[in-house]
C-alpha atoms as a PDB file:
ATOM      1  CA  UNK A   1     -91.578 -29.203  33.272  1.00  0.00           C
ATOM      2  CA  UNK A   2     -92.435 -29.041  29.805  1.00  0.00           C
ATOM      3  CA  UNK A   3     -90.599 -31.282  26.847  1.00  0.00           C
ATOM      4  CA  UNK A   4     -90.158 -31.117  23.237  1.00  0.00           C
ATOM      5  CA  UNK A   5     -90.053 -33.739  21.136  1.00  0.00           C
ATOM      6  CA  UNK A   6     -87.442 -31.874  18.713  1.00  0.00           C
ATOM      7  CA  UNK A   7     -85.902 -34.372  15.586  1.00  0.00           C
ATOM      8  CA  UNK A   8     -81.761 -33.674  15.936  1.00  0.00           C
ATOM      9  CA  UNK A   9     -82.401 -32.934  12.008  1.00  0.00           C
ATOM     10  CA  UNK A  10     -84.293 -30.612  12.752  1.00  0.00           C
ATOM     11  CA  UNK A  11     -81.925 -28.587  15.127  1.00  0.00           C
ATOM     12  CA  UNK A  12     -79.215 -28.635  12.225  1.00  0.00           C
ATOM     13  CA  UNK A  13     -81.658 -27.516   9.811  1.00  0.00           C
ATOM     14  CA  UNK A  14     -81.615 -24.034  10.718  1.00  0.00           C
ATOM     15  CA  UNK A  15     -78.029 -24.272  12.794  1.00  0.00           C
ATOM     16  CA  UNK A  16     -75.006 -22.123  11.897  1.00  0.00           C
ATOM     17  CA  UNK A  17     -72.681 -24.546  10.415  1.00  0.00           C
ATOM     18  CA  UNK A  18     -75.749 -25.816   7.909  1.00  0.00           C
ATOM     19  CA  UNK A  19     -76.153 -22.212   6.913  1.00  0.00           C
ATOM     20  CA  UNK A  20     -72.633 -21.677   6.002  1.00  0.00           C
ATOM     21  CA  UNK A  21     -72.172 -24.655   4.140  1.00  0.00           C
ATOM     22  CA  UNK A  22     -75.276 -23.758   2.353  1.00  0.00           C
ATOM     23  CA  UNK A  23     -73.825 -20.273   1.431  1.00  0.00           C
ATOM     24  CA  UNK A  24     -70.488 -21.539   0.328  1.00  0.00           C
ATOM     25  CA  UNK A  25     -72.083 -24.234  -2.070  1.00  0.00           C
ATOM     26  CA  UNK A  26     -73.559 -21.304  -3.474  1.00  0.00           C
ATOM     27  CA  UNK A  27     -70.635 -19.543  -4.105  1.00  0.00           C
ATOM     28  CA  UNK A  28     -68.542 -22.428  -5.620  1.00  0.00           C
ATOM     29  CA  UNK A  29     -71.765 -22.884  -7.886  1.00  0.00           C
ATOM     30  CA  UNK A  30     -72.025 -19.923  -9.138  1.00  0.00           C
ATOM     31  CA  UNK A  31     -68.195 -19.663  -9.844  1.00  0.00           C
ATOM     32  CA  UNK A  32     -68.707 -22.818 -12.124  1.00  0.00           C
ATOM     33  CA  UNK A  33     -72.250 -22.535 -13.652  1.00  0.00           C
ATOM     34  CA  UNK A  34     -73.136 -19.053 -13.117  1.00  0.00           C
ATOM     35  CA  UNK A  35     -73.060 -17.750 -16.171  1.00  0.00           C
ATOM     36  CA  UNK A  36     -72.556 -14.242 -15.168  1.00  0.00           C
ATOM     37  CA  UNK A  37     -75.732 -13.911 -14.142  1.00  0.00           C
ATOM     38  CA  UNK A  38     -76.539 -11.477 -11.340  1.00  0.00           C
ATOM     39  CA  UNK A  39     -78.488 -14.140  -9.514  1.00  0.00           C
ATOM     40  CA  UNK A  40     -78.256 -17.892  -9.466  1.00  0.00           C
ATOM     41  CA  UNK A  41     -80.763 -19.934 -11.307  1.00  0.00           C
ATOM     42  CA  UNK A  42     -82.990 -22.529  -9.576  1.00  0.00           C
ATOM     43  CA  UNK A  43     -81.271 -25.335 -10.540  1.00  0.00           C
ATOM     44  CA  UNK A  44     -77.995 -23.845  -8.325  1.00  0.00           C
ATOM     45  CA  UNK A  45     -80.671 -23.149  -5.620  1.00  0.00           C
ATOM     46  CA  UNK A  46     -81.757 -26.668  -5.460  1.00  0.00           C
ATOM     47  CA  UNK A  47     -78.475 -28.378  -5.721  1.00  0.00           C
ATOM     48  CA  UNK A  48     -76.650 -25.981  -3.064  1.00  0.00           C
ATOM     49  CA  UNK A  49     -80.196 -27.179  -0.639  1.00  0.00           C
ATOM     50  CA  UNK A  50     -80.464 -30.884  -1.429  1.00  0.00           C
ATOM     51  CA  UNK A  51     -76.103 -31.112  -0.906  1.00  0.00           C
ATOM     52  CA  UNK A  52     -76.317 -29.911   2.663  1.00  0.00           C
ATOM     53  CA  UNK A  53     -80.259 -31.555   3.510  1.00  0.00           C
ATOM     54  CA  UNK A  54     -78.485 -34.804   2.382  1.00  0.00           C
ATOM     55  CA  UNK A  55     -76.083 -33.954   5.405  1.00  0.00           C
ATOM     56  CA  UNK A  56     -72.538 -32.998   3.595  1.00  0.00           C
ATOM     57  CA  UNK A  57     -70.442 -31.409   6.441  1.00  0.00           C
ATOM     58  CA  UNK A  58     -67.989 -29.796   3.105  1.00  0.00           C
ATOM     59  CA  UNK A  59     -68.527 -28.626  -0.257  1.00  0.00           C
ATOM     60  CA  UNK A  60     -65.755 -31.524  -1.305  1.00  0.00           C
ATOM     61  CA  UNK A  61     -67.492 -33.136  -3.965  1.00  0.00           C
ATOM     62  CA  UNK A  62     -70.111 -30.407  -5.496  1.00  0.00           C
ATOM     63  CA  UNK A  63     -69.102 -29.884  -8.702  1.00  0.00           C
ATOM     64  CA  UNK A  64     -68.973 -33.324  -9.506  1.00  0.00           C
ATOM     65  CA  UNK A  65     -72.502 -33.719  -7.581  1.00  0.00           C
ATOM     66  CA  UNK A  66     -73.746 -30.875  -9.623  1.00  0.00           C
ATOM     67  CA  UNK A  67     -72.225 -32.044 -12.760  1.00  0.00           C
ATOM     68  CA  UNK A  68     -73.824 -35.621 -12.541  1.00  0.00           C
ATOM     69  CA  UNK A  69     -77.505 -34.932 -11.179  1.00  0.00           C
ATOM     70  CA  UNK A  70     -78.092 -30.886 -12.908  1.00  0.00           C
ATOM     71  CA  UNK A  71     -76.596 -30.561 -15.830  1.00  0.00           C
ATOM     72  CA  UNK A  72     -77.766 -33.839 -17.966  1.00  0.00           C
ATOM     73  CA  UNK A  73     -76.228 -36.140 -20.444  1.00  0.00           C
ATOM     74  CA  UNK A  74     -73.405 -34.591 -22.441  1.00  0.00           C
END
């Protein structure tokens, strides 16, 4: 029998849940910072991906994650 040495990261990298956490981080981003913009900028990218790599299970604190690490010194 053959075995895989799979990482449980891994496995929720690409899982459902992960991807529609990742979508609705986009969509409360671009509610707050999008500008009106047809599409996101990178910076929205990048925060939406690095809030659900670092394992968030809700969007409950985004903004204020955004806020503190995206948009600088005001």
């Amino acid at each position: 029998m053959m075995t895989y040495d799979i990482n449980v990261d891994e496995m929720w990298k690409y899982s459902g849940p992960k991807i529609q956490l990742f979508e609705e981080a986009l969509k409360i981003l671009i509610k707050h910072y999008g500008k009106g913009e047809d599409y996101p900028s990178k910076e929205i990218f990048e925060c939406a991906n690095e809030w659900v790599n670092k394992g968030q299970m809700t969007c409950s604190g985004l903004v204020k994650y955004y806020d503190a690490y995206y948009t600088g010194p005001k």
